[in-house]
PDB file of N, CA and C in Angstrom:
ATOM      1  N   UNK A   1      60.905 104.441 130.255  1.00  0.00           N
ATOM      2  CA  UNK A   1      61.600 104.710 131.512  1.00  0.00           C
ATOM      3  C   UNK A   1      62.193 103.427 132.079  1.00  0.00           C
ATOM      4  N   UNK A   2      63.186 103.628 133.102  1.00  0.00           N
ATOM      5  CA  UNK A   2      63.917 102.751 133.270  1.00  0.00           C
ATOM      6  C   UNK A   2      63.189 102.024 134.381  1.00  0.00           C
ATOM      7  N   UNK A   3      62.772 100.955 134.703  1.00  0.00           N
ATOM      8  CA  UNK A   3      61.936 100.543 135.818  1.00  0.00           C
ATOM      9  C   UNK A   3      62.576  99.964 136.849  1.00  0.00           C
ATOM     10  N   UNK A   4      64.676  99.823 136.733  1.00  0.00           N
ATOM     11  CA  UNK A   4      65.101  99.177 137.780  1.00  0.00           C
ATOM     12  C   UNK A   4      66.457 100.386 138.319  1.00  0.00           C
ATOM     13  N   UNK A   5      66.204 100.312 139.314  1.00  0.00           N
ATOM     14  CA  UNK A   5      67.676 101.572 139.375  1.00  0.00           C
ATOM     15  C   UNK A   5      68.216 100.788 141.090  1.00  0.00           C
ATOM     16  N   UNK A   6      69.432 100.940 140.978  1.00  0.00           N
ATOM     17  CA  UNK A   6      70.139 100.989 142.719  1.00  0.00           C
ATOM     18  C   UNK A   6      71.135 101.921 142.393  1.00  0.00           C
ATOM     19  N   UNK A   7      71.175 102.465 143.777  1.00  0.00           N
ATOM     20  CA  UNK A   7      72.089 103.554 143.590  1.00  0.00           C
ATOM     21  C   UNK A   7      73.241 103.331 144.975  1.00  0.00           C
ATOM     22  N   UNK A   8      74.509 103.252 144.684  1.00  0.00           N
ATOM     23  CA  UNK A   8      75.416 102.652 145.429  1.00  0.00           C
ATOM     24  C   UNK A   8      76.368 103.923 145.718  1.00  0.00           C
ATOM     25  N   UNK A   9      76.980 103.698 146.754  1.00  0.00           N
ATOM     26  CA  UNK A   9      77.706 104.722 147.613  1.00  0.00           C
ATOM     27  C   UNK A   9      79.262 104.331 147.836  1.00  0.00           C
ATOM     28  N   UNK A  10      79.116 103.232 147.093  1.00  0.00           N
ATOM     29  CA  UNK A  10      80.934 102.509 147.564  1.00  0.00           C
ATOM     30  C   UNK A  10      80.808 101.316 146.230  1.00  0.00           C
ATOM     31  N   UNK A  11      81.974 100.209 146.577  1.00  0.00           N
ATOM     32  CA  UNK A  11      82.306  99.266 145.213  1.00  0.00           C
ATOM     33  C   UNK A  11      81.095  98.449 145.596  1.00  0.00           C
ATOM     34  N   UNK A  12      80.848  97.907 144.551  1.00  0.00           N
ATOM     35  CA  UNK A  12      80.012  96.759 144.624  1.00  0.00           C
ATOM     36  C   UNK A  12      80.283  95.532 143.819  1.00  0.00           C
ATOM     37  N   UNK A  13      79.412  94.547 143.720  1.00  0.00           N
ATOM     38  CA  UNK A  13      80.599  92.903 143.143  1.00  0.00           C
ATOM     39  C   UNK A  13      79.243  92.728 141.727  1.00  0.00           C
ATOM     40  N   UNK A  14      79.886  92.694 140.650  1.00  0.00           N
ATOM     41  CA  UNK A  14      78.975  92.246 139.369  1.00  0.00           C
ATOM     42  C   UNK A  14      79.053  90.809 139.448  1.00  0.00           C
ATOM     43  N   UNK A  15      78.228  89.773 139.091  1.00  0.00           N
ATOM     44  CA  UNK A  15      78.289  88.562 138.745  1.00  0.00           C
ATOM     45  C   UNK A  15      79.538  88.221 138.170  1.00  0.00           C
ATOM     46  N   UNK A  16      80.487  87.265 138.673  1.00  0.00           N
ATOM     47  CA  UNK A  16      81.962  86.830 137.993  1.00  0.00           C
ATOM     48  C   UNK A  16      82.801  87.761 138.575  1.00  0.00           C
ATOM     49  N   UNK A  17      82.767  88.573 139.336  1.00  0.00           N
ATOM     50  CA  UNK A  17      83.991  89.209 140.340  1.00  0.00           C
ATOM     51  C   UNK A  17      84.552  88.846 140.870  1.00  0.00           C
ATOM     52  N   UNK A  18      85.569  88.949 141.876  1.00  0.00           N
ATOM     53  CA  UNK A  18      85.899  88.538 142.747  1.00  0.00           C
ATOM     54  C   UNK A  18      84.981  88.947 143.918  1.00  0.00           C
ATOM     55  N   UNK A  19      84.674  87.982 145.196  1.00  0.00           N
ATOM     56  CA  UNK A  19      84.145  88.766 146.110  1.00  0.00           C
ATOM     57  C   UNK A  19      84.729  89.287 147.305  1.00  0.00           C
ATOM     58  N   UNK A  20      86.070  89.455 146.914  1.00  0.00           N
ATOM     59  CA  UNK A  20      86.414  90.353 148.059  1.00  0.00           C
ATOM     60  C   UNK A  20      86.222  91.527 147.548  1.00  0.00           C
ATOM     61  N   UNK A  21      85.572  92.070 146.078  1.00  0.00           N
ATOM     62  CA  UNK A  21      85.908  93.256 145.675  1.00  0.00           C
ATOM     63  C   UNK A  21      86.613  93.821 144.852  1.00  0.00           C
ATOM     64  N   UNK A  22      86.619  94.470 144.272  1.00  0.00           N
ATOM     65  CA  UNK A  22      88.165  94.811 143.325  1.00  0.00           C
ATOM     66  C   UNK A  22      88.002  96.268 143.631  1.00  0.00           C
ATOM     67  N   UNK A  23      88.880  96.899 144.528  1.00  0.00           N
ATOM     68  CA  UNK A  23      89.061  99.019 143.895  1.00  0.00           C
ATOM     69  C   UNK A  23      89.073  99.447 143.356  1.00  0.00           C
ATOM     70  N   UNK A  24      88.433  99.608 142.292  1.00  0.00           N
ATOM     71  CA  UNK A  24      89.064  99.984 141.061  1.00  0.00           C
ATOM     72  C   UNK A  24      87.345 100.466 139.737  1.00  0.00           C
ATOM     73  N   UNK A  25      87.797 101.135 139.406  1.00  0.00           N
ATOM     74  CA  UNK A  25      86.270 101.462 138.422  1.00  0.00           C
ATOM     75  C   UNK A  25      85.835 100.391 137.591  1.00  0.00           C
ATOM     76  N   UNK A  26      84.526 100.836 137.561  1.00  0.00           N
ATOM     77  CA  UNK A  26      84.070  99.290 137.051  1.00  0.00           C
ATOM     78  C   UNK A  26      83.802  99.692 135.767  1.00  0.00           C
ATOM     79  N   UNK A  27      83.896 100.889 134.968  1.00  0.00           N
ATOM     80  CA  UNK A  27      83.750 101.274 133.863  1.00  0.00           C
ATOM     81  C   UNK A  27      84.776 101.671 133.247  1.00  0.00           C
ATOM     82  N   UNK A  28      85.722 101.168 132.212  1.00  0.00           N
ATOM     83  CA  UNK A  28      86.705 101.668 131.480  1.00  0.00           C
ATOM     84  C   UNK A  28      86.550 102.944 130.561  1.00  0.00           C
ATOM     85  N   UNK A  29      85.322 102.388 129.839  1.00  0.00           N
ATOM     86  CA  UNK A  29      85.228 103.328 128.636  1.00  0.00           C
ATOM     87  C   UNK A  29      83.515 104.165 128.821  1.00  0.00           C
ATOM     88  N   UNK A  30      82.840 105.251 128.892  1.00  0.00           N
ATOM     89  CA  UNK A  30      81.711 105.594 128.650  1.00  0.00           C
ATOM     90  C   UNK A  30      81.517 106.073 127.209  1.00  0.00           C
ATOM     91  N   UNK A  31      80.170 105.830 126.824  1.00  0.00           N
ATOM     92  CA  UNK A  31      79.680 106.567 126.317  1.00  0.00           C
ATOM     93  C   UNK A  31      78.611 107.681 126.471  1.00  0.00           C
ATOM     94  N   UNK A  32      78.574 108.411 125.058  1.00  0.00           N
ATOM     95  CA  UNK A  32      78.144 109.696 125.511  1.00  0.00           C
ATOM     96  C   UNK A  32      76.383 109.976 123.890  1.00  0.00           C
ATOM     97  N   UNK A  33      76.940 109.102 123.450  1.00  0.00           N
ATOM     98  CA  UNK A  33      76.081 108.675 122.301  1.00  0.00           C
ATOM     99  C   UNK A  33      74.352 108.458 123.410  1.00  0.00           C
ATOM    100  N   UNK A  34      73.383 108.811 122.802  1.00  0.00           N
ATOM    101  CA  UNK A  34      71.567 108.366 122.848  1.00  0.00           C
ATOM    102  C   UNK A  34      71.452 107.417 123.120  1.00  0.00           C
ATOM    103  N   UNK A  35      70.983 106.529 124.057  1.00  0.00           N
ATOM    104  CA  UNK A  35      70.348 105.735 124.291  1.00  0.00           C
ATOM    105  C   UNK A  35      68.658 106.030 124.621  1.00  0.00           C
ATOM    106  N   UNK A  36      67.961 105.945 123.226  1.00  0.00           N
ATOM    107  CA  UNK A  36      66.331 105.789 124.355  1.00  0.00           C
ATOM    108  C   UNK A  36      66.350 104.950 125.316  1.00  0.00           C
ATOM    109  N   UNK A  37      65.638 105.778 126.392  1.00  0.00           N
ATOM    110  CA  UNK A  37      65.051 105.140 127.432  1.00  0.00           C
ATOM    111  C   UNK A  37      64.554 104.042 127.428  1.00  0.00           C
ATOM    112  N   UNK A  38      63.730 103.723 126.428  1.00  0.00           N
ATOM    113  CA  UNK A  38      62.538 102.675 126.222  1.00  0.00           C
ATOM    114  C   UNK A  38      63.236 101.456 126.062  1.00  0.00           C
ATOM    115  N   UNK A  39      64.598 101.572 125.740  1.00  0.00           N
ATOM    116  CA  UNK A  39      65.699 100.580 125.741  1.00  0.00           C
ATOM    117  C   UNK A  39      66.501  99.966 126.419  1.00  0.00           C
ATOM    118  N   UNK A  40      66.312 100.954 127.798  1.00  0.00           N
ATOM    119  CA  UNK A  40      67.133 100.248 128.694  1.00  0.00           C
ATOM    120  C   UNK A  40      66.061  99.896 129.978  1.00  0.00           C
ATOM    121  N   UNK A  41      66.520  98.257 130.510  1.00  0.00           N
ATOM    122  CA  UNK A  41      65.715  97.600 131.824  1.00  0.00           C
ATOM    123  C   UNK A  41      66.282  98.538 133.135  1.00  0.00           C
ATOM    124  N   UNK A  42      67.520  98.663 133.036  1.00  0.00           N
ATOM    125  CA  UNK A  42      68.311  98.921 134.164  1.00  0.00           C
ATOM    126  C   UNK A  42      68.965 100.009 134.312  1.00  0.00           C
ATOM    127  N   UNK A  43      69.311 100.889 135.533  1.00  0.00           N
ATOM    128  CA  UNK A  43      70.237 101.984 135.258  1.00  0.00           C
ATOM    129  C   UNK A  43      71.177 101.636 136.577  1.00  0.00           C
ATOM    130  N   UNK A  44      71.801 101.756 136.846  1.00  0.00           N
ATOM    131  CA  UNK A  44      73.066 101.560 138.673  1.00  0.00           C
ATOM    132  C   UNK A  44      73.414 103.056 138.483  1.00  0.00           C
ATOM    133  N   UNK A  45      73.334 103.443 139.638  1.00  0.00           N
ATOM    134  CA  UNK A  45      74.068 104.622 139.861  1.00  0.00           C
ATOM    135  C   UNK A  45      75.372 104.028 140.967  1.00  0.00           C
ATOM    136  N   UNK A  46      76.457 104.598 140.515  1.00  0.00           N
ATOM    137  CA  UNK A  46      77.550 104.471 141.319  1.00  0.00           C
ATOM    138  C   UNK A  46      78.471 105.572 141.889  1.00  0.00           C
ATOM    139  N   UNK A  47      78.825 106.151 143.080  1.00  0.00           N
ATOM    140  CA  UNK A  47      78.928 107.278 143.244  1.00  0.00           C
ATOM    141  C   UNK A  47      80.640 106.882 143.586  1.00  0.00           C
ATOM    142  N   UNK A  48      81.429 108.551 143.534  1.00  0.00           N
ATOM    143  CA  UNK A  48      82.696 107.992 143.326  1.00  0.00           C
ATOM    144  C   UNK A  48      82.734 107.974 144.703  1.00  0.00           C
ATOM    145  N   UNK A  49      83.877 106.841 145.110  1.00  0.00           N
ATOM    146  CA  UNK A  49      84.355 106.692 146.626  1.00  0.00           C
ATOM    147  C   UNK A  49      85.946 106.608 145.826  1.00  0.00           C
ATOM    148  N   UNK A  50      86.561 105.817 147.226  1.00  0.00           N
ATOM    149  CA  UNK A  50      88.073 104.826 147.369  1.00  0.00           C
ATOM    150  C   UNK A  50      88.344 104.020 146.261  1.00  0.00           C
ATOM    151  N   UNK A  51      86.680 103.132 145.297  1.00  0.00           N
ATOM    152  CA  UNK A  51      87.187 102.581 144.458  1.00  0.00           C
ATOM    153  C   UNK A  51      87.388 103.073 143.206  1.00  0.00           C
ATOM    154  N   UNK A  52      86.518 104.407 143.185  1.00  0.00           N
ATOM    155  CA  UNK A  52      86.796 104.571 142.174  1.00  0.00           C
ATOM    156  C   UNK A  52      86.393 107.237 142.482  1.00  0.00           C
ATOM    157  N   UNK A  53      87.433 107.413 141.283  1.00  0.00           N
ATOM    158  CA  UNK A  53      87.061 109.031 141.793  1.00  0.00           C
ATOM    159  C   UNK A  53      86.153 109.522 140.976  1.00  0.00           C
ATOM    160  N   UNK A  54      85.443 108.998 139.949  1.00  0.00           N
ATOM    161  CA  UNK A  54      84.238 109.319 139.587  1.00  0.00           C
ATOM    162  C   UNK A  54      83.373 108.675 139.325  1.00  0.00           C
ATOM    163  N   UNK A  55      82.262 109.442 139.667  1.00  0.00           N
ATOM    164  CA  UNK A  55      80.463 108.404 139.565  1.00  0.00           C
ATOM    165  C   UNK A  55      80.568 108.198 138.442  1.00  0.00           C
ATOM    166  N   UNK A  56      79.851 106.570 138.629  1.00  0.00           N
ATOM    167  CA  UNK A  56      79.430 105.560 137.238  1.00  0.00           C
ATOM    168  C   UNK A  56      77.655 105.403 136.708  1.00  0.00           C
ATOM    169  N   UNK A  57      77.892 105.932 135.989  1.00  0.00           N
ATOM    170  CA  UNK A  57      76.336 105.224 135.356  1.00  0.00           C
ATOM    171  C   UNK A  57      76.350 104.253 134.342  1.00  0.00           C
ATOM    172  N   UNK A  58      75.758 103.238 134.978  1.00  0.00           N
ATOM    173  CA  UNK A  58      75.854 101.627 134.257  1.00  0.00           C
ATOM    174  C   UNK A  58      74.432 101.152 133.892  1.00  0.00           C
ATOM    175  N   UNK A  59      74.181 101.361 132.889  1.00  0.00           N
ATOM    176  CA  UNK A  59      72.851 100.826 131.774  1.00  0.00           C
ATOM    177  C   UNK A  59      72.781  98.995 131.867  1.00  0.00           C
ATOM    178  N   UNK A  60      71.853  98.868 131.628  1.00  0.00           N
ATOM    179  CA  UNK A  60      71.425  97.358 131.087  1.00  0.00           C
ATOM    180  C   UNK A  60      70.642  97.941 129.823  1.00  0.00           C
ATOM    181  N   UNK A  61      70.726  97.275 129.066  1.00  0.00           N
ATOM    182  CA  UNK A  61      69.784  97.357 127.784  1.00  0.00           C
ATOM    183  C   UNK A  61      68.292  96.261 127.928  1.00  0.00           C
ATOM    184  N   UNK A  62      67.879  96.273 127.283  1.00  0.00           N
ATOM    185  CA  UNK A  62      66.656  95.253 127.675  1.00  0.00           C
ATOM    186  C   UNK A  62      67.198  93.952 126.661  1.00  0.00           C
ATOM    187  N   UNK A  63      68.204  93.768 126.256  1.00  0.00           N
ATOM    188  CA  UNK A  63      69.032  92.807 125.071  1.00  0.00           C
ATOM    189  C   UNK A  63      69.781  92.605 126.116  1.00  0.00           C
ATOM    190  N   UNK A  64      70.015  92.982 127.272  1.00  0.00           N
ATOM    191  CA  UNK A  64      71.634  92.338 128.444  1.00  0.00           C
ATOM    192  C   UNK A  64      72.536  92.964 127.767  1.00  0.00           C
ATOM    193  N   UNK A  65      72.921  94.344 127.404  1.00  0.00           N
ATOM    194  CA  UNK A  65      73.782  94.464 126.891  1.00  0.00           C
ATOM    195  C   UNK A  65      74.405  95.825 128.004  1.00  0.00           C
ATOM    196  N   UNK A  66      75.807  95.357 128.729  1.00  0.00           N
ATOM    197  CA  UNK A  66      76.120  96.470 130.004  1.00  0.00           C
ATOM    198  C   UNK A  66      76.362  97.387 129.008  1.00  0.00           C
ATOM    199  N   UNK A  67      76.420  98.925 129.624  1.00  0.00           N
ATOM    200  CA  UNK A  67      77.136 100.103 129.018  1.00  0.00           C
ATOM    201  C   UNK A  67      77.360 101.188 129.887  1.00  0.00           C
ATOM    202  N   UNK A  68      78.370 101.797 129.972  1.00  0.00           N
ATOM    203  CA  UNK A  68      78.508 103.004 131.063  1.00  0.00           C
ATOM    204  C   UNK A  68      78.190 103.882 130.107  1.00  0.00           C
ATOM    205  N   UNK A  69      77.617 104.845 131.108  1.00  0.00           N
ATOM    206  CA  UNK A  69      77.203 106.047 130.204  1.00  0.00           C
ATOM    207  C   UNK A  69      78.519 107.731 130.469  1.00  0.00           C
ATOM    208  N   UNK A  70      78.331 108.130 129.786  1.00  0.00           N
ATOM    209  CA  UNK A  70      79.085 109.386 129.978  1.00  0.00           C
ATOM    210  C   UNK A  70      78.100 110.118 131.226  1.00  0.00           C
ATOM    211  N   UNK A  71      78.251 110.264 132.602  1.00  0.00           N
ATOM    212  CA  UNK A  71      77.841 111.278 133.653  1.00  0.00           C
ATOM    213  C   UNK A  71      77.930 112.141 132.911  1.00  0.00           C
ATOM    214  N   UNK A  72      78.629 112.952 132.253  1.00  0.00           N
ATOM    215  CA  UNK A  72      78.456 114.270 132.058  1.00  0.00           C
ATOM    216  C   UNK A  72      77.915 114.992 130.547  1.00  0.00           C
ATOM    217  N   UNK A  73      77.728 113.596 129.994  1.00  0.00           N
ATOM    218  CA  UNK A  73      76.364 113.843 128.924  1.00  0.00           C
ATOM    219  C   UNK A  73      75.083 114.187 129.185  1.00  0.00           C
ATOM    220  N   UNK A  74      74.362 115.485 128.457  1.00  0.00           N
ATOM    221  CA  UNK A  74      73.474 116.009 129.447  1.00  0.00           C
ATOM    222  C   UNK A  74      71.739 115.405 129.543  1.00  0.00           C
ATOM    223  N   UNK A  75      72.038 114.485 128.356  1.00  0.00           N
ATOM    224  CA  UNK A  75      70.647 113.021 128.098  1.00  0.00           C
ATOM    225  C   UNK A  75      70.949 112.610 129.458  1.00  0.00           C
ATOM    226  N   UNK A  76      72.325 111.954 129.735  1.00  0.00           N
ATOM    227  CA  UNK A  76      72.137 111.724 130.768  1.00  0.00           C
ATOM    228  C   UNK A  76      72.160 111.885 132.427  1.00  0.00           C
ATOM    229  N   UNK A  77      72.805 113.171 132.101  1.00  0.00           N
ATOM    230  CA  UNK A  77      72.546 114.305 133.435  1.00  0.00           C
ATOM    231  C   UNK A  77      70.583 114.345 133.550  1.00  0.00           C
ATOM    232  N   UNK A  78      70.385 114.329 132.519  1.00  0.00           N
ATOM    233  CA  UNK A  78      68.691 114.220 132.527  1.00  0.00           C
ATOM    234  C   UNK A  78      68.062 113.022 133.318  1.00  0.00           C
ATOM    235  N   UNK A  79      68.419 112.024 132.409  1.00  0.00           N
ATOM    236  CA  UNK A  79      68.010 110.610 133.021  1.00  0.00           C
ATOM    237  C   UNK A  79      67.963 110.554 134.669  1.00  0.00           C
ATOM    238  N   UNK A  80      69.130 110.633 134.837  1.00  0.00           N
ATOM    239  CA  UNK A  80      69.604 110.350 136.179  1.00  0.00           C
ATOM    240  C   UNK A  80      69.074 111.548 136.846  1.00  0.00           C
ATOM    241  N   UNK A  81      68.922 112.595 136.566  1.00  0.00           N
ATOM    242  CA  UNK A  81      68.026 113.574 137.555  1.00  0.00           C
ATOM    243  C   UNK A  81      66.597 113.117 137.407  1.00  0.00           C
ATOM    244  N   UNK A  82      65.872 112.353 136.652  1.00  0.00           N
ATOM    245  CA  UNK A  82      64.677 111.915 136.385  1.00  0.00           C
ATOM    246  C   UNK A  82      64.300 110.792 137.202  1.00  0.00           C
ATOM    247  N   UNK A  83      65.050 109.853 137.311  1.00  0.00           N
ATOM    248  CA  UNK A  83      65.373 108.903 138.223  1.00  0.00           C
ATOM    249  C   UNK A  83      65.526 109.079 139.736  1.00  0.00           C
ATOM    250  N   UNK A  84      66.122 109.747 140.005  1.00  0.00           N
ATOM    251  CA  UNK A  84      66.402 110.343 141.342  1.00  0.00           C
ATOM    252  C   UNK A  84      65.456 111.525 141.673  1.00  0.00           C
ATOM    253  N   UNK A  85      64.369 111.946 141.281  1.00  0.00           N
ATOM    254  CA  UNK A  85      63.564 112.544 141.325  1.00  0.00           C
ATOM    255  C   UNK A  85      62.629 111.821 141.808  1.00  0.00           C
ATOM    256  N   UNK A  86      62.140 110.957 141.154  1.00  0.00           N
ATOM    257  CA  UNK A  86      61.424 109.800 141.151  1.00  0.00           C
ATOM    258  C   UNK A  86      61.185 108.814 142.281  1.00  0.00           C
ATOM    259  N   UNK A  87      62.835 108.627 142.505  1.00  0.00           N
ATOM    260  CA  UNK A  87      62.967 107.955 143.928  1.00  0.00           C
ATOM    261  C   UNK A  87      62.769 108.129 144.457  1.00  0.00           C
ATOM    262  N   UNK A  88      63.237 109.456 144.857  1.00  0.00           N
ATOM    263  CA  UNK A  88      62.991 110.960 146.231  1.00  0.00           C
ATOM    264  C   UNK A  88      61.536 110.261 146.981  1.00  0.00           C
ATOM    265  N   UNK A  89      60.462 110.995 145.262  1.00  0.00           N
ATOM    266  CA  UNK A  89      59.297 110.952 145.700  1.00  0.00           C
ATOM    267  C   UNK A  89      58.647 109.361 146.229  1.00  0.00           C
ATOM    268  N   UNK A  90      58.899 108.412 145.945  1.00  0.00           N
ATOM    269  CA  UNK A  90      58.899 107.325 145.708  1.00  0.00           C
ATOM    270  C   UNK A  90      58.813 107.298 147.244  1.00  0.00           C
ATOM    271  N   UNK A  91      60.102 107.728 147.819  1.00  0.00           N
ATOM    272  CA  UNK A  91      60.868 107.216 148.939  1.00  0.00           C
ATOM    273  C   UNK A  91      60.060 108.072 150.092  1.00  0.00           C
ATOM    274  N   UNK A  92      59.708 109.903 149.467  1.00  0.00           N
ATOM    275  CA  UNK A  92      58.920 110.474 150.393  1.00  0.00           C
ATOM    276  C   UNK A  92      57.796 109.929 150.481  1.00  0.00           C
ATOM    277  N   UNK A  93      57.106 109.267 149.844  1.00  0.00           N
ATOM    278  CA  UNK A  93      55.497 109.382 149.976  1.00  0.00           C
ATOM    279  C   UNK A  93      55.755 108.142 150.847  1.00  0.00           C
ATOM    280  N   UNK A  94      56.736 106.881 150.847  1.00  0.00           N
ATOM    281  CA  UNK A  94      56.419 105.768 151.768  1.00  0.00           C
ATOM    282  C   UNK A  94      56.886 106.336 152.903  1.00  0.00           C
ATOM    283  N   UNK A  95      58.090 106.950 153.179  1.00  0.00           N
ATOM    284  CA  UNK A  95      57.980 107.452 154.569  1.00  0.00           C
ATOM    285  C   UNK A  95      57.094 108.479 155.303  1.00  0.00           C
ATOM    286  N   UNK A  96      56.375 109.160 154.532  1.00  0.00           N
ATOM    287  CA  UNK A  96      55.193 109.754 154.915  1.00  0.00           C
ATOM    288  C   UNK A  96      53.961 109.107 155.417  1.00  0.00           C
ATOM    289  N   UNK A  97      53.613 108.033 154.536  1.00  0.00           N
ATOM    290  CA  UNK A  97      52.738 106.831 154.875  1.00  0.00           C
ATOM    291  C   UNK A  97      52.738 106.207 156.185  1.00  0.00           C
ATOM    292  N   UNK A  98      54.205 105.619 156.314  1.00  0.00           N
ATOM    293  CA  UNK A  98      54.499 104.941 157.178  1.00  0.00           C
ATOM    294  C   UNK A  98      54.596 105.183 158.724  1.00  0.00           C
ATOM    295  N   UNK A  99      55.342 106.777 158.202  1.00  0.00           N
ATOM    296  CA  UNK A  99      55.769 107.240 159.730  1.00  0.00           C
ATOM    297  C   UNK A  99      54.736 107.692 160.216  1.00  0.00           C
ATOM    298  N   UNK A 100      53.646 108.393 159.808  1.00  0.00           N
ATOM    299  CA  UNK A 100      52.168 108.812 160.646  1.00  0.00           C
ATOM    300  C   UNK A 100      51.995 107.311 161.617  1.00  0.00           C
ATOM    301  N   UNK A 101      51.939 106.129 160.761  1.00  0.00           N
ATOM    302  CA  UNK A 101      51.550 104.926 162.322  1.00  0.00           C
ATOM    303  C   UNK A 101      51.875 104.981 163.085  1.00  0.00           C
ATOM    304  N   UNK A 102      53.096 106.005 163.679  1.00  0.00           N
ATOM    305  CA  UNK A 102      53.737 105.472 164.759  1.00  0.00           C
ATOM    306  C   UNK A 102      53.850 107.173 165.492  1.00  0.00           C
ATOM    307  N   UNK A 103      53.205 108.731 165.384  1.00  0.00           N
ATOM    308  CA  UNK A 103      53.035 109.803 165.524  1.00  0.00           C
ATOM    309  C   UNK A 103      52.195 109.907 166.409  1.00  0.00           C
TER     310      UNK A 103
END
């Protein structure tokens, strides 16, 4: 499983960008080919906005190797519902935790 994920709502700046940004998709080409899990450190979720009109899913390999994935490959319609599942809960159980201190 993938142990690092952010999930972004607009453009964001990769190392060596420009930082004002660029509009524009940050993925040219996806693939749609297997990647085990056990292989990749990283996943980005990128959702489509202004810079770009469709969501990106951007892999790290555990080798540093970037790769967009095909969204609409269903490994990785999986992944990414696995992930975001994950978070959810992740995200419910600390705000559950948290918010009783203050009830």
């Amino acid at each position: 499983n993938p142990h690092w994920m952010r999930v972004h709502s607009g453009a964001s700046r990769l190392a060596g960008s420009p930082l004002a940004g660029e509009l524009r998709c940050r993925c040219v080409r996806a693939v749609s080919e297997v990647i085990p899990p056990r292989r990749l450190a990283r996943v980005e979720l990128v959702a489509e906005g202004p810079h770009c009109a469709v969501p990106e899913v951007i892999a790290t390999t555990k080798q540093g190797q970037t790769v967009c994935l095909s969204p609409s490959a269903p490994w990785v319609k999986l992944l990414v519902t696995r992930i975001l599942n994950s978070y959810c809960a992740e995200l419910s159980s600390y705000i559950q935790n948290n918010c009783n201190r203050f009830l």
